[in-house]
C-alpha atoms as a PDB file:
ATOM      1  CA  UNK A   1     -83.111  65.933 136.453  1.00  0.00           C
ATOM      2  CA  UNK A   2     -84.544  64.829 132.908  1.00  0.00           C
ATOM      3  CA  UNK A   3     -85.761  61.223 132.250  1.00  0.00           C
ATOM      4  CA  UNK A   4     -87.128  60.446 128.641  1.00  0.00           C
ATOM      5  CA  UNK A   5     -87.641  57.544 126.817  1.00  0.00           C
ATOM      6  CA  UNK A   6     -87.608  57.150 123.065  1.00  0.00           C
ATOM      7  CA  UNK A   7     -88.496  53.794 121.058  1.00  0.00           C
ATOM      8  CA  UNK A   8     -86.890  52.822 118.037  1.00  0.00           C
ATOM      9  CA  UNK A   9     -86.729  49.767 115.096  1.00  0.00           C
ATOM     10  CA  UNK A  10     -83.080  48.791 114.017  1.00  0.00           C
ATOM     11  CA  UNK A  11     -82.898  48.224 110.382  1.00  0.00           C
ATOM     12  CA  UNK A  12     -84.008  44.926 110.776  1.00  0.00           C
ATOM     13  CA  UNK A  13     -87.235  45.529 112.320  1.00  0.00           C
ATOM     14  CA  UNK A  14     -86.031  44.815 116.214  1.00  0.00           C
ATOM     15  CA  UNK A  15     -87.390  46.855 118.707  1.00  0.00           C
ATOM     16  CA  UNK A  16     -85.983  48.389 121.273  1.00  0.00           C
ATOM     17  CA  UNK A  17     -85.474  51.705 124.005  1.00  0.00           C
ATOM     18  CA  UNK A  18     -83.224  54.594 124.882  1.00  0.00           C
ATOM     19  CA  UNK A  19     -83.124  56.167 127.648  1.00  0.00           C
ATOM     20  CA  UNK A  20     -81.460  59.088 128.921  1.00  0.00           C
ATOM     21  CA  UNK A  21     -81.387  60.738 132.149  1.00  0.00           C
ATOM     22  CA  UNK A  22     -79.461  63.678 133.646  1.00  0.00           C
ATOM     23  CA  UNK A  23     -79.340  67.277 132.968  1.00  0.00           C
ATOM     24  CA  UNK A  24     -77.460  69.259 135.433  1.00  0.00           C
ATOM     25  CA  UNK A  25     -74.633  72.499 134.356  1.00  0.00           C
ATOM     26  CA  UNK A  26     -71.146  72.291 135.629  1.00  0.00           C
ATOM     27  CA  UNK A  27     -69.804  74.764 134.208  1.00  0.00           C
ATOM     28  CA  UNK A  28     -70.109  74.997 130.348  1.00  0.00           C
ATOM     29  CA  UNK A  29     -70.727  71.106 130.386  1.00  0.00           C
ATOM     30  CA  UNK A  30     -74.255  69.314 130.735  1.00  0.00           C
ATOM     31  CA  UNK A  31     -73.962  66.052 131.368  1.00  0.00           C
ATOM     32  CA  UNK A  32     -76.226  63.225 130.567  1.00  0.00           C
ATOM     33  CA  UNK A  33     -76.034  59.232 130.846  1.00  0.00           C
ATOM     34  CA  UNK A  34     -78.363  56.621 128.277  1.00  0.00           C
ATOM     35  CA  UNK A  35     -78.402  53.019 127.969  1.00  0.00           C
ATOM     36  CA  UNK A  36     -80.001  51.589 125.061  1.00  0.00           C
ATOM     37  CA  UNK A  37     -82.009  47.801 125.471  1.00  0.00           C
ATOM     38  CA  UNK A  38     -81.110  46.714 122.174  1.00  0.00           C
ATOM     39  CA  UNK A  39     -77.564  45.802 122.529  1.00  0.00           C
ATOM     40  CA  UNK A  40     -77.558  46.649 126.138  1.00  0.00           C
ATOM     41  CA  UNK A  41     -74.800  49.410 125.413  1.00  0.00           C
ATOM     42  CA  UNK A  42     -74.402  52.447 127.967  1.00  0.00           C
ATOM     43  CA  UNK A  43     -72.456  55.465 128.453  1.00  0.00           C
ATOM     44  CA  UNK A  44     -72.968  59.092 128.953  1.00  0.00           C
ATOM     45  CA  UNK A  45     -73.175  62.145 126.653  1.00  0.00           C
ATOM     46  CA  UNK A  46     -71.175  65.124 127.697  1.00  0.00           C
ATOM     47  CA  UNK A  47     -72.627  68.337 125.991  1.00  0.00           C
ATOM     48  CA  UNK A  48     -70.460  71.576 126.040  1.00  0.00           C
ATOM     49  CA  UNK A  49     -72.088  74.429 124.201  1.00  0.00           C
ATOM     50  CA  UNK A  50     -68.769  75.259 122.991  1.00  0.00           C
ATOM     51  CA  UNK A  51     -68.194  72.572 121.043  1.00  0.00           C
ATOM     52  CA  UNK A  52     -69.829  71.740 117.701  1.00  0.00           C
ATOM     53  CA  UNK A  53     -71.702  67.751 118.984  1.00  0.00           C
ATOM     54  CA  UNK A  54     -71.501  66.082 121.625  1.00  0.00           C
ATOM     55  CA  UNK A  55     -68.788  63.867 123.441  1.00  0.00           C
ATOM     56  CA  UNK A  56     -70.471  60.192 123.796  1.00  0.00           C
ATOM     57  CA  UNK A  57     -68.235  57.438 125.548  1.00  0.00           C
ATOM     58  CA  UNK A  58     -69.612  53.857 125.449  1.00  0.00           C
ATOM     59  CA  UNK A  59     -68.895  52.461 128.763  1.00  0.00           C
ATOM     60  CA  UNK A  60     -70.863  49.622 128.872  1.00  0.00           C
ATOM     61  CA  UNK A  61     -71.304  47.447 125.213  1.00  0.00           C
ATOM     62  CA  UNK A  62     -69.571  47.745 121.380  1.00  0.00           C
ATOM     63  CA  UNK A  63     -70.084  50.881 120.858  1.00  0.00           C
ATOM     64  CA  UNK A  64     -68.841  49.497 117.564  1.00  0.00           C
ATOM     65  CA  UNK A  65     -71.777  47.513 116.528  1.00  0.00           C
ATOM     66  CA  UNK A  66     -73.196  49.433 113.447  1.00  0.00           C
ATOM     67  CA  UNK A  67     -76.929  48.662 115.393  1.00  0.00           C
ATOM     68  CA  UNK A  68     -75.369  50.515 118.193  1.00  0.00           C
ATOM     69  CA  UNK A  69     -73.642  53.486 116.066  1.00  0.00           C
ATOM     70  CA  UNK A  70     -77.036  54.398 114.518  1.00  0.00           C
ATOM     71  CA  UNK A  71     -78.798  54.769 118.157  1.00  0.00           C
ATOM     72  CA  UNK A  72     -75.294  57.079 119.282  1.00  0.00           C
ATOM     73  CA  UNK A  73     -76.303  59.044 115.953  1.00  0.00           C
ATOM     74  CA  UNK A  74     -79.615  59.872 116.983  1.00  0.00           C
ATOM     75  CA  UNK A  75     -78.997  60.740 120.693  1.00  0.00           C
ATOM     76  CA  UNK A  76     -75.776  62.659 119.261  1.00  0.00           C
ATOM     77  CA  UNK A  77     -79.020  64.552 116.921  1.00  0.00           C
ATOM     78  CA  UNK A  78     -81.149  65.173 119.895  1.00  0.00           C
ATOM     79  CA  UNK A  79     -78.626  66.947 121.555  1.00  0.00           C
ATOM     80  CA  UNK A  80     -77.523  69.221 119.393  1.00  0.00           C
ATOM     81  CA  UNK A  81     -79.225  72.352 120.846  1.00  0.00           C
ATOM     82  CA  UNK A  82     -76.533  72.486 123.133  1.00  0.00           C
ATOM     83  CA  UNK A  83     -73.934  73.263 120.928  1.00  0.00           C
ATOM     84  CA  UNK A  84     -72.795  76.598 119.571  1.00  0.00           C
ATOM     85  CA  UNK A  85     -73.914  77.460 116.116  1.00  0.00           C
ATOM     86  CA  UNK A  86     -76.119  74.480 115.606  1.00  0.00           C
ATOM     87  CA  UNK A  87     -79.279  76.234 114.525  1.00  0.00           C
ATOM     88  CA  UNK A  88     -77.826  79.547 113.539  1.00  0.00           C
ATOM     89  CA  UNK A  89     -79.533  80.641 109.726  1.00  0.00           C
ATOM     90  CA  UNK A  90     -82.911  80.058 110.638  1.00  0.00           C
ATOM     91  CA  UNK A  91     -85.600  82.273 109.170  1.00  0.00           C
ATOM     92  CA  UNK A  92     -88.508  83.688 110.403  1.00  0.00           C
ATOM     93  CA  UNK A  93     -90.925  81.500 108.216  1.00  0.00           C
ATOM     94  CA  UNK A  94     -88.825  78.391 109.034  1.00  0.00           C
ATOM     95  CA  UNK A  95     -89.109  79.339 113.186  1.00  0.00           C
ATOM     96  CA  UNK A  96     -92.933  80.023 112.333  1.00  0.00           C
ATOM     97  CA  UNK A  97     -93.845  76.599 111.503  1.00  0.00           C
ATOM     98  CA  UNK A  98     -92.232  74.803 114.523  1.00  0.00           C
ATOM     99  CA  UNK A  99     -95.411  76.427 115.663  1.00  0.00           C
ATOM    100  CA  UNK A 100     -98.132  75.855 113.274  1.00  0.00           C
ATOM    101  CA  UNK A 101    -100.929  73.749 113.865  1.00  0.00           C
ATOM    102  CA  UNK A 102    -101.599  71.768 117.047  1.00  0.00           C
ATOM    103  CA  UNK A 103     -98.402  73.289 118.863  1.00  0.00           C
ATOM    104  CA  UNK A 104    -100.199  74.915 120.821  1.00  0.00           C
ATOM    105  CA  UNK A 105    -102.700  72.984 121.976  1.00  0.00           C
ATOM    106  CA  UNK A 106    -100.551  70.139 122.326  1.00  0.00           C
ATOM    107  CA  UNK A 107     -98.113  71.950 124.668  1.00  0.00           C
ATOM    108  CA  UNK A 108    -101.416  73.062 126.767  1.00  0.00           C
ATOM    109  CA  UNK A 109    -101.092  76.539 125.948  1.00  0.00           C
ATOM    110  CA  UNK A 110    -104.561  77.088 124.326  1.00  0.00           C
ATOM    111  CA  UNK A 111    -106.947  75.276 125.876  1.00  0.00           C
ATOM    112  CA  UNK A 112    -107.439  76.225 129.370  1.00  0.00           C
ATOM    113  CA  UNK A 113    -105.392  72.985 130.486  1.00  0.00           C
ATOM    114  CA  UNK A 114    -105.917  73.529 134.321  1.00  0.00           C
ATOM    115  CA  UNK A 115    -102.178  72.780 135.299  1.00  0.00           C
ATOM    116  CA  UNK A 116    -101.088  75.638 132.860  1.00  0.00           C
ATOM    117  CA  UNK A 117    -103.482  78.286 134.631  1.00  0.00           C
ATOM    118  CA  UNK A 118    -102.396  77.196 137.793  1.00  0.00           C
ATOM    119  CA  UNK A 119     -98.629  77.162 136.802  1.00  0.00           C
ATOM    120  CA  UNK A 120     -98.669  80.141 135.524  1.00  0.00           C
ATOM    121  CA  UNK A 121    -100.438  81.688 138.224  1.00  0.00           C
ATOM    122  CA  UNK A 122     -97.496  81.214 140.707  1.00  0.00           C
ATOM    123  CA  UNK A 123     -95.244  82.596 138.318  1.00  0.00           C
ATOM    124  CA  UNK A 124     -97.652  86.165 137.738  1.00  0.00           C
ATOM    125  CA  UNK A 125     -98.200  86.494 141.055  1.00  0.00           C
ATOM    126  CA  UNK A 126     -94.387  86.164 142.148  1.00  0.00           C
ATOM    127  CA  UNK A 127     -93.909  89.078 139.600  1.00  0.00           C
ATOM    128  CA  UNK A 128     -96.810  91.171 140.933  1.00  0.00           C
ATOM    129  CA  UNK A 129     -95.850  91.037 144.654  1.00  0.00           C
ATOM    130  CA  UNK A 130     -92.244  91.548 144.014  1.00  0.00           C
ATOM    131  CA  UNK A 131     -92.254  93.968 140.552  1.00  0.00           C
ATOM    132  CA  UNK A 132     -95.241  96.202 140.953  1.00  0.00           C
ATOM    133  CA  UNK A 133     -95.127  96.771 137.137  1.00  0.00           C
ATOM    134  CA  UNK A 134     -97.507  99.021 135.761  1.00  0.00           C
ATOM    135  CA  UNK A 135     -97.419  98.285 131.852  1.00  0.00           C
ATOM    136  CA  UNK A 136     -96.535  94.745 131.174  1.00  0.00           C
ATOM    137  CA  UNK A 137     -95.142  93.159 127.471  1.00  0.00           C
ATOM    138  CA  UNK A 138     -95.251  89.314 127.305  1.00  0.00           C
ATOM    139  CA  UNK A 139     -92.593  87.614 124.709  1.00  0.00           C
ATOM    140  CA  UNK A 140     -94.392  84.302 123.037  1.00  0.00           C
ATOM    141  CA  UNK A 141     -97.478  84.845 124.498  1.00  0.00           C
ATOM    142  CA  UNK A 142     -98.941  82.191 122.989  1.00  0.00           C
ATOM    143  CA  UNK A 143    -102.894  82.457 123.221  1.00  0.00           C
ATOM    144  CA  UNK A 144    -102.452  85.036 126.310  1.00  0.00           C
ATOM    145  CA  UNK A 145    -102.425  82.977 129.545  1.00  0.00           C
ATOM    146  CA  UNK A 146     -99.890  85.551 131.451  1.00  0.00           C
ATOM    147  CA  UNK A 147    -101.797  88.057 129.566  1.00  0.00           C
ATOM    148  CA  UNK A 148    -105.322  87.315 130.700  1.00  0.00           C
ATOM    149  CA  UNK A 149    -104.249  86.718 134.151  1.00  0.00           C
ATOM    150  CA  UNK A 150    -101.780  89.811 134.409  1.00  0.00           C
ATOM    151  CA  UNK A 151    -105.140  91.778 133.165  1.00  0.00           C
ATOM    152  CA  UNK A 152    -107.565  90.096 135.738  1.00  0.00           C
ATOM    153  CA  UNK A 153    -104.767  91.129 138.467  1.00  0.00           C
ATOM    154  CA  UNK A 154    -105.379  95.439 137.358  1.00  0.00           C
ATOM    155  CA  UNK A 155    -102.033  95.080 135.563  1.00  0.00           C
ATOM    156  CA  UNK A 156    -102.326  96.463 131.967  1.00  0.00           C
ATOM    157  CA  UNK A 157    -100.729  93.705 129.842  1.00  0.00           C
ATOM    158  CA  UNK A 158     -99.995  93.160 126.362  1.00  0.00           C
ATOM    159  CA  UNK A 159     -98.312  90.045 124.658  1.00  0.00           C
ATOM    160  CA  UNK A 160     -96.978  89.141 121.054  1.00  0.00           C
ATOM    161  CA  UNK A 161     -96.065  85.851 119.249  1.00  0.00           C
ATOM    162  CA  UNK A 162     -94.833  84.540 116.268  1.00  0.00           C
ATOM    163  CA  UNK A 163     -97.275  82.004 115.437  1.00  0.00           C
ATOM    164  CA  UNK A 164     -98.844  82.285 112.422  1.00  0.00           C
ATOM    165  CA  UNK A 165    -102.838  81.791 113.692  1.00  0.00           C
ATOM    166  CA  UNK A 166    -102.159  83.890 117.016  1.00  0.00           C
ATOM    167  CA  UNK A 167    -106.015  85.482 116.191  1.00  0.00           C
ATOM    168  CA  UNK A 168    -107.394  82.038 116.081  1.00  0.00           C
ATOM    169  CA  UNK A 169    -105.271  80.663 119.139  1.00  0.00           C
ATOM    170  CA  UNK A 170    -106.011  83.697 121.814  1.00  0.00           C
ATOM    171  CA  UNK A 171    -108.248  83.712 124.216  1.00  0.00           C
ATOM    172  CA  UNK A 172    -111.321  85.961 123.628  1.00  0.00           C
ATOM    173  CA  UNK A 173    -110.555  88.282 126.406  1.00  0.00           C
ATOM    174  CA  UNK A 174    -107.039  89.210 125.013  1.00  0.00           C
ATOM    175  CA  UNK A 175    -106.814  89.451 121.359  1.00  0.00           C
ATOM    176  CA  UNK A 176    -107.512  92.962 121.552  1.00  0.00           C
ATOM    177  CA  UNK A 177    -103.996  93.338 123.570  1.00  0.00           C
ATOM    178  CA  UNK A 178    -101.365  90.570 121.648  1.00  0.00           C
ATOM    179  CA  UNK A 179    -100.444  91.223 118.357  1.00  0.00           C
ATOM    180  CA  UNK A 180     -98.125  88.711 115.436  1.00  0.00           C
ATOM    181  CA  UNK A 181     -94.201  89.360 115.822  1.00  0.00           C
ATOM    182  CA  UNK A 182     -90.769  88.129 117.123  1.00  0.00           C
ATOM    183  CA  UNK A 183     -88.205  88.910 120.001  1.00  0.00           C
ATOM    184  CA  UNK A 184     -86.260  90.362 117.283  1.00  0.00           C
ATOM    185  CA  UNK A 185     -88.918  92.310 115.687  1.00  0.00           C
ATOM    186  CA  UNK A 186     -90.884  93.130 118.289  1.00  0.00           C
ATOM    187  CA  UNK A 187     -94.513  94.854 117.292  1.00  0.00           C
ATOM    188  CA  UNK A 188     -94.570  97.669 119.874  1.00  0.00           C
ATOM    189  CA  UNK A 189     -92.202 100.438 120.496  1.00  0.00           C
ATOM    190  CA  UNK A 190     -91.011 102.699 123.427  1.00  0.00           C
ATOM    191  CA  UNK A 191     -94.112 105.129 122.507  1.00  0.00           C
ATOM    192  CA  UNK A 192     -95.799 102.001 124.541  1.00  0.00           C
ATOM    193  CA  UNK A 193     -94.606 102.847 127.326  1.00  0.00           C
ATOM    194  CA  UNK A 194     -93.973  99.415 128.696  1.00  0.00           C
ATOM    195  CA  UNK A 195     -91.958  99.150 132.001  1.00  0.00           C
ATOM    196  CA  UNK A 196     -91.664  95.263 132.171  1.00  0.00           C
ATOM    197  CA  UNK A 197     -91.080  92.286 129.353  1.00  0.00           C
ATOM    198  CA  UNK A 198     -91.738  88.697 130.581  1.00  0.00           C
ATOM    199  CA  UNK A 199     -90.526  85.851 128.673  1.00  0.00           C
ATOM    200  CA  UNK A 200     -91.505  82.282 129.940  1.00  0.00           C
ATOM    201  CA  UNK A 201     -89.973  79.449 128.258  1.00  0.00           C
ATOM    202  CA  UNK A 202     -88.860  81.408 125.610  1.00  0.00           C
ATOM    203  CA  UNK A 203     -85.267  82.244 125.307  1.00  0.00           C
ATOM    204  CA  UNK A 204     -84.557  78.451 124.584  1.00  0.00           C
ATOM    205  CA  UNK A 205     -86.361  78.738 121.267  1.00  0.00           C
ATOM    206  CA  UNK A 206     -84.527  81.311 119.506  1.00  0.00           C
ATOM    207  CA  UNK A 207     -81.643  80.671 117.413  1.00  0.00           C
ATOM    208  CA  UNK A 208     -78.194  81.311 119.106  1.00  0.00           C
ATOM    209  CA  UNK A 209     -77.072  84.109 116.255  1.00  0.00           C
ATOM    210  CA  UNK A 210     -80.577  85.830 116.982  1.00  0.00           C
ATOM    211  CA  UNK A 211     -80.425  86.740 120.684  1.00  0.00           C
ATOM    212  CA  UNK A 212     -77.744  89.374 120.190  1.00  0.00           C
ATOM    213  CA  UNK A 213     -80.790  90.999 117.923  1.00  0.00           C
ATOM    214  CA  UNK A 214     -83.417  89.932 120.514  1.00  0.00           C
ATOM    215  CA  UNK A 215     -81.602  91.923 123.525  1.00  0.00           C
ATOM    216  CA  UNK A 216     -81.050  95.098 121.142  1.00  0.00           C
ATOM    217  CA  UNK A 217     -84.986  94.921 120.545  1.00  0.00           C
ATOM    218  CA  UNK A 218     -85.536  94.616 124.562  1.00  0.00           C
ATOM    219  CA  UNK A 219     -83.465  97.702 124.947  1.00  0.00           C
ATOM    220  CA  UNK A 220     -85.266  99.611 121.979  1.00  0.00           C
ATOM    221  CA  UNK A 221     -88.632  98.786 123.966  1.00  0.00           C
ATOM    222  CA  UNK A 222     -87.174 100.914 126.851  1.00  0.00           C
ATOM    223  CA  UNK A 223     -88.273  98.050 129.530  1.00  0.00           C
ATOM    224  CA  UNK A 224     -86.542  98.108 132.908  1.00  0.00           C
ATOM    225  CA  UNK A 225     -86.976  94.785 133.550  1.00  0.00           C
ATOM    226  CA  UNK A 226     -87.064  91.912 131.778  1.00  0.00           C
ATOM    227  CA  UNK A 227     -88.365  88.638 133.779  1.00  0.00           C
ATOM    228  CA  UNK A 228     -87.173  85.196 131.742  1.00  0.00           C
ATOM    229  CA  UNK A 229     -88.302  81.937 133.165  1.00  0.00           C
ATOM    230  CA  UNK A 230     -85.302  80.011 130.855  1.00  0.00           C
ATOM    231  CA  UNK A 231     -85.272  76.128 130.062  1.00  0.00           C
ATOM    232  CA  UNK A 232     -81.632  74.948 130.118  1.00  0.00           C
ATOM    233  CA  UNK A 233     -81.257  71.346 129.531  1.00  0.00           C
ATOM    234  CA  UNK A 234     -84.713  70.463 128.302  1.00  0.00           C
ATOM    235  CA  UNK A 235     -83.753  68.657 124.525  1.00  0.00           C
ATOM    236  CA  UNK A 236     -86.677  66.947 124.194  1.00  0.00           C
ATOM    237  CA  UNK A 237     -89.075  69.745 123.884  1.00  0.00           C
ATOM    238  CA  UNK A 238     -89.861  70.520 119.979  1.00  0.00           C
ATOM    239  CA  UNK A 239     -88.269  74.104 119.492  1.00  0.00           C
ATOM    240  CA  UNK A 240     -85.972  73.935 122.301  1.00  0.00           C
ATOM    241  CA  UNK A 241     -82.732  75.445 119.945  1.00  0.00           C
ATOM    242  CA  UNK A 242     -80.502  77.227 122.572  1.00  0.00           C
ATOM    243  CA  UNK A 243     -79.546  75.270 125.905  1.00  0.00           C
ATOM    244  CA  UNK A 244     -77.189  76.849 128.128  1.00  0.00           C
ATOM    245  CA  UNK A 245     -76.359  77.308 131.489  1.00  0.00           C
ATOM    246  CA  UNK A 246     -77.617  80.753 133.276  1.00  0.00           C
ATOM    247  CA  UNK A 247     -73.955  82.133 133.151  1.00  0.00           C
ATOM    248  CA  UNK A 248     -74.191  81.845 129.405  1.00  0.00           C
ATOM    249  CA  UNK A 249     -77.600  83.810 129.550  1.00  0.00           C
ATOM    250  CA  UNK A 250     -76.130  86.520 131.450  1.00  0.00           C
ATOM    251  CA  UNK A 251     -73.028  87.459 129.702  1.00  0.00           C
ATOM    252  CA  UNK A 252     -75.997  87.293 126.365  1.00  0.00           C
ATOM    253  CA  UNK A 253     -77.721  90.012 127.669  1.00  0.00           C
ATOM    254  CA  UNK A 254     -75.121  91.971 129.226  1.00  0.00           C
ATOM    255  CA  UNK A 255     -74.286  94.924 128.484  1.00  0.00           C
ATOM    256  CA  UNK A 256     -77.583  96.152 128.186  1.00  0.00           C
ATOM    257  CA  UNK A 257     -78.877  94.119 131.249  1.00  0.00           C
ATOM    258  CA  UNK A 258     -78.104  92.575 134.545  1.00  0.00           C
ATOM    259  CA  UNK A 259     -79.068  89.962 136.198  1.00  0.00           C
ATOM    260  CA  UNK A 260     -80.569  90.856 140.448  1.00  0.00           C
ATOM    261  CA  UNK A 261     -78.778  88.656 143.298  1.00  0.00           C
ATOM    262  CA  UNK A 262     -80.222  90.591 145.575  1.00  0.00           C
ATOM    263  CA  UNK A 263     -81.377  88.304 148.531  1.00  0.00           C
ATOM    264  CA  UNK A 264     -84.828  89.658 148.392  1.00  0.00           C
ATOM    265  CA  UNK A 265     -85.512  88.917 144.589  1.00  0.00           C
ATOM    266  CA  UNK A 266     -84.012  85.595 145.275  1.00  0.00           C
ATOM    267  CA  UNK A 267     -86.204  84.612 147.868  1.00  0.00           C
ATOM    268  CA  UNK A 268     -88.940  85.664 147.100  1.00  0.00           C
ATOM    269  CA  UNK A 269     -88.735  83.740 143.623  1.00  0.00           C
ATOM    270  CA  UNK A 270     -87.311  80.330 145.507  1.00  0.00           C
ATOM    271  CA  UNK A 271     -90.640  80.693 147.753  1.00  0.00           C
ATOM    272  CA  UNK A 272     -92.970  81.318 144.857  1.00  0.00           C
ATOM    273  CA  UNK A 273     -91.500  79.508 142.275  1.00  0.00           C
ATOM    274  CA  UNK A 274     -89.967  76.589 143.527  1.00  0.00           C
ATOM    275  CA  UNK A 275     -86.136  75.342 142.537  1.00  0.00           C
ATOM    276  CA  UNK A 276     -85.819  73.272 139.290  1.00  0.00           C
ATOM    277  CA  UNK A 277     -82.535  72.958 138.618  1.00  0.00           C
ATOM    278  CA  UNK A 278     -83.202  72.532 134.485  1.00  0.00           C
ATOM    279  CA  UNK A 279     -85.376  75.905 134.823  1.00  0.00           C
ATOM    280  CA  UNK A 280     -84.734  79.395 136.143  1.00  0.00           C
ATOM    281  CA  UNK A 281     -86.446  82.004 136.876  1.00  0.00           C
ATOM    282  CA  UNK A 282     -84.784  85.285 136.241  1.00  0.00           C
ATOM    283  CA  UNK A 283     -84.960  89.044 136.695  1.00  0.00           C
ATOM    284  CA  UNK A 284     -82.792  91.307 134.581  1.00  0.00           C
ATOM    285  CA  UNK A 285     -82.351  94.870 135.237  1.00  0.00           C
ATOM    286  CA  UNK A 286     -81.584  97.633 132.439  1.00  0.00           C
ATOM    287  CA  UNK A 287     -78.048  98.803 133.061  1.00  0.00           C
ATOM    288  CA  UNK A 288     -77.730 102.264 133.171  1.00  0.00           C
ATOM    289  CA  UNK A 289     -75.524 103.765 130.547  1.00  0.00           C
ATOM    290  CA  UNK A 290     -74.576 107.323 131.695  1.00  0.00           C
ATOM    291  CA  UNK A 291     -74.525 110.457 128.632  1.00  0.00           C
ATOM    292  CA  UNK A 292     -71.501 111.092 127.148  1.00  0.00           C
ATOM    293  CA  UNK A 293     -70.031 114.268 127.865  1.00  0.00           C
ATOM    294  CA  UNK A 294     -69.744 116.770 124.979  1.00  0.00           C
END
């Protein structure tokens, strides 16, 4: 479940809150509720990525009041990563400076923040004991956590990211192995030789038209397995552009790969990882496509 809290001024200088709170997938609807302390108006925000905004019924209040409309305008705004087409068009440079300056630092990722080693700790050593790989590629690597860690563990790992100061951002110990580029331009190639691609917290921040590009690129690395730990109702995260159920996700990257049920993989991950219903963690399979016969 998600809980944030946003303040805001109406236009005549009155303060006041929103809060919303939900975040759980039935089916292709997520489903949120919000109450707002100006007016006292509440209601809930239904979100199905198949339609173009959000559905927001007052329930509670005049959702009339022009105060009020202005507040349902901005929740309708922060919601619209769940909704098909919203971000499509977005270049590379525009993408690039969602992640320029303190980003990174501000999201933990570059300075050694002790809950970030220790998170993703649990999340490389699920993948070691289960996955054995031997030649690792990490997706939006940031400055190299997964990297450095896969590395201290014997496992040779590489990374990539699309930020534009990646050589100031890594760590010491990795910028020899992560290299500038994006999921659909990705700066290595099957010569590689890599056997497994991890992206953690990733998938959400690439443009809906983009993925079909992104999965073509996976399958041009020649990976067998592709690990995604995927953020699916998490709006209030700068960069979060594609929210969608894990059904959604899978039918994305089929038919080049498929998603394990096996009860082993699915254990395993539920006893390393932890649930979290507005995260999963994921292992995708390359499909085997047999020759065609002359």
């Amino acid at each position: 479940m998600i809980e944030v809290v946003y303040d805001f001024t109406d236009a005549h200088g009155e303060a006041g809150r929103l809060l919303v709170r939900g975040g759980i997938w039935a089916g292709d609807e997520c489903v949120f509720e919000f109450v707002e302390t100006l007016r006292g108006t509440s209601g809930t925000a239904r979100c199905d990525w198949r339609r173009p905004a959000p559905h927001l019924e007052v329930r509670h209040g005049d959702g009339r009041d022009p105060a009020v409309r202005r507040v349902l305008q901005q929740l309708g705004d922060l919601l619209l990563p769940f909704h098909s087409g919203a971000f499509a068009g977005v270049s590379d440079a525009a993408l690039a400076e969602l992640y320029a300056g303190s980003y990174h630092a501000d999201q933990n990722y570059s300075n050694g923040h002790r809950f970030e080693t220790w998170y993703k700790g649990r999340i490389v050593d699920s993948i070691v004991r289960l996955l054995a790989p031997r030649k690792l590629l990490d997706a939006g690597c940031s400055a190299g956590e997964v990297v450095r860690q896969l590395r201290a563990r014997g496992v040779d790992a590489h990374g990539f990211d699309l930020c534009a100061d990646l050589d100031d951002i890594a760590y010491p110990e990795v910028r020899d192995f992560v290299r500038r580029g994006s999921v659909t331009t990705i700066p290595f190639g099957p010569e590689h030789g890599f056997d497994t691609l991890t992206a953690f917290d990733v998938f959400e921040h690439i443009p809906e038209d983009r993925i079909p590009a992104m999965v073509d690129e996976f399958a041009r690395l020649g990976v067998r397995t592709v690990v995604a730990l995927i953020a699916q109702c998490e709006f209030q995260y700068k960069g979060h552009l594609t929210l969608r159920p894990l059904t959604w996700w899978d039918r994305a990257l089929a038919p080049r790969f498929r998603r394990r049920h096996d009860a082993r993989t699915l254990s395993t991950m539920a006893r390393d990882f932890a649930g979290d219903p507005g995260k999963y963690l994921a292992v995708y399979d390359l499909v085997e496509v047999p020759a065609l016969s002359a």
